[in-house]
Protein backbone atom coordinates (compact mmCIF):
# COMPACT_ATOMS: atom_id res chain seq x y z
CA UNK A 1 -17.98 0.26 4.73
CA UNK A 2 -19.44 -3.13 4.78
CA UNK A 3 -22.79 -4.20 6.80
CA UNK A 4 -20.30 -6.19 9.19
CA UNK A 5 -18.56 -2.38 10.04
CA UNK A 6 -21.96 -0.21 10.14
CA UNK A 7 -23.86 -2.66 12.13
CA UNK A 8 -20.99 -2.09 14.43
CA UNK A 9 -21.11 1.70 13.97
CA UNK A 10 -25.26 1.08 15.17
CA UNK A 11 -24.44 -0.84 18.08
CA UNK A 12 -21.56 1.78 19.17
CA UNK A 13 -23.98 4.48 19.29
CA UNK A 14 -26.97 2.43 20.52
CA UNK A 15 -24.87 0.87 23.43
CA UNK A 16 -24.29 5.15 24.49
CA UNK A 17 -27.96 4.64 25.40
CA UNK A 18 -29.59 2.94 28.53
CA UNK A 19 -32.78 1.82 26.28
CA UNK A 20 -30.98 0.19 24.24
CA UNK A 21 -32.77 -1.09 20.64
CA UNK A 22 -36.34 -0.49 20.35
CA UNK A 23 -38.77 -4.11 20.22
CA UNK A 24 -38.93 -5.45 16.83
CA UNK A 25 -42.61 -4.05 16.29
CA UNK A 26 -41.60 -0.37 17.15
CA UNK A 27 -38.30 -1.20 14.41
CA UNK A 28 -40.98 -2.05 11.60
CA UNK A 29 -42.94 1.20 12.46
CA UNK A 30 -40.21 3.30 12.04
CA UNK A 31 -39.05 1.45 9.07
CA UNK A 32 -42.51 1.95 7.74
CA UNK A 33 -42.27 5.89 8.27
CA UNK A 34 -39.14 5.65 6.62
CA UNK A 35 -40.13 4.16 3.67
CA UNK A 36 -43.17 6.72 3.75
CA UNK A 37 -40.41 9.49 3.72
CA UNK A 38 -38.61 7.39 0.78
CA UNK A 39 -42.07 7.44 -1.14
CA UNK A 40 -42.75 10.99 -0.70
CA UNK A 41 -39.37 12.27 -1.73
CA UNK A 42 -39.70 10.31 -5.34
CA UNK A 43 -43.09 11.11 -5.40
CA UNK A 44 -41.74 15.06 -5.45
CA UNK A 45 -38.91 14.82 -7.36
CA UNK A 46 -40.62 11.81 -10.13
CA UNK A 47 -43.90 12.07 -9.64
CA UNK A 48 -46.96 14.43 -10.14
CA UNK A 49 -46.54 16.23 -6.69
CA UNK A 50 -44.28 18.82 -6.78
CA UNK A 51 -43.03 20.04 -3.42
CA UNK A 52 -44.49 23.82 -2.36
CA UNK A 53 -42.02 26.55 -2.86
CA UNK A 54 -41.97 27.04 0.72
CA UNK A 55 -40.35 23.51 1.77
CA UNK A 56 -37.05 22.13 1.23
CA UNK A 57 -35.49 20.37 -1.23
CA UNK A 58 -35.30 17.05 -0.13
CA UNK A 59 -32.58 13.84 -0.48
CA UNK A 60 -33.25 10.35 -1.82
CA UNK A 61 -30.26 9.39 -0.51
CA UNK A 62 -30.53 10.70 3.08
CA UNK A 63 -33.83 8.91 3.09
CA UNK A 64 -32.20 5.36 1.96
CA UNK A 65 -29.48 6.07 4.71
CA UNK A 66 -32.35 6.41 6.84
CA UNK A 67 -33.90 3.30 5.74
CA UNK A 68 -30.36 1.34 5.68
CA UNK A 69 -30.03 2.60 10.25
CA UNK A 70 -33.18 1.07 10.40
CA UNK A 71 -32.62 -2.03 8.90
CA UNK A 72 -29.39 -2.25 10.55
CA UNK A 73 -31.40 -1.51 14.15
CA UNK A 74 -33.59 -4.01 13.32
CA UNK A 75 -30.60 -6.55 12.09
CA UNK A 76 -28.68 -6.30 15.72
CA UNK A 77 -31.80 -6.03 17.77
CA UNK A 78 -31.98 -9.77 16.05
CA UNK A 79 -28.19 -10.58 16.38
CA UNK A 80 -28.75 -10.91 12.09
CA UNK A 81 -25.24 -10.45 10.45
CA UNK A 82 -26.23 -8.54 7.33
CA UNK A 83 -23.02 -9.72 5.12
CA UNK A 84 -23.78 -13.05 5.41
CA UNK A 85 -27.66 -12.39 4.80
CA UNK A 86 -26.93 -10.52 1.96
CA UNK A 87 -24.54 -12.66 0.49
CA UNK A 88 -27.15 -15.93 0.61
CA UNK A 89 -30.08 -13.13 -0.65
CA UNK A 90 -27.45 -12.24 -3.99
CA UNK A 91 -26.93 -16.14 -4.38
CA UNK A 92 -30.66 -16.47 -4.49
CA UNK A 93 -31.39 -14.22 -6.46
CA UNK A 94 -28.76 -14.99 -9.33
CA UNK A 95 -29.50 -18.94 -9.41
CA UNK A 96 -33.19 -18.42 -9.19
CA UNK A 97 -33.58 -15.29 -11.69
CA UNK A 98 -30.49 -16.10 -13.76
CA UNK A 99 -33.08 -16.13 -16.77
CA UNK A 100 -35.73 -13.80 -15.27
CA UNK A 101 -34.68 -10.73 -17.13
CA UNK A 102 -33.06 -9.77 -20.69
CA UNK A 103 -29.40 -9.19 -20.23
CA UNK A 104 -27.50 -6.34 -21.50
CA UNK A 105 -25.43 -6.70 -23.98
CA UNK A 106 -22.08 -6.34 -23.33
């Protein structure tokens, strides 16, 4: 699926709802939460705090996915077209830091 197809996914199931998007402020909060959730999860499962036996086993995945419907809120809300914002963001990134980093060898 590319951002262009889940940011349409979003919208689908955001336009079910008479609110609508939350402001951009409320967006970063939750994003924020998120990537509190995110931090705690590799925190358990990399980190020196082990989760009790009593809670569940959690998902690093399910917690970027949660990120990702965030970002993706946030993206819409802002009528941003992630594809194209990630595609200048990878140019970027490989003119600027073409040397930045020891290559593997291949």
């Amino acid at each position: 699926m590319s951002f262009r197809e889940a940011q349409a996914a979003v919208d689908q199931w955001v336009g079910q709802f008479e609110q609508g998007y939350f402001p951009p402020l409320v967006n970063v909060a939750r994003l924020a939460e998120e990537v509190g959730e995110l931090a705690r999860e590799v925190n358990h499962q990399f980190g020196p705090k082990k989760k009790k036996a009593e809670e569940p086993p959690g998902s690093m995945s399910m917690e970027l996915a949660d990120i990702l419907f965030v970002v993706i809120c946030m993206a819409n809300s802002q009528q941003i077209d992630l594809d194209e914002a990630f595609g200048q963001m990878m140019a970027k990134v490989t003119s600027r830091d073409a040397d930045r980093w020891t290559r593997k060898a291949r």
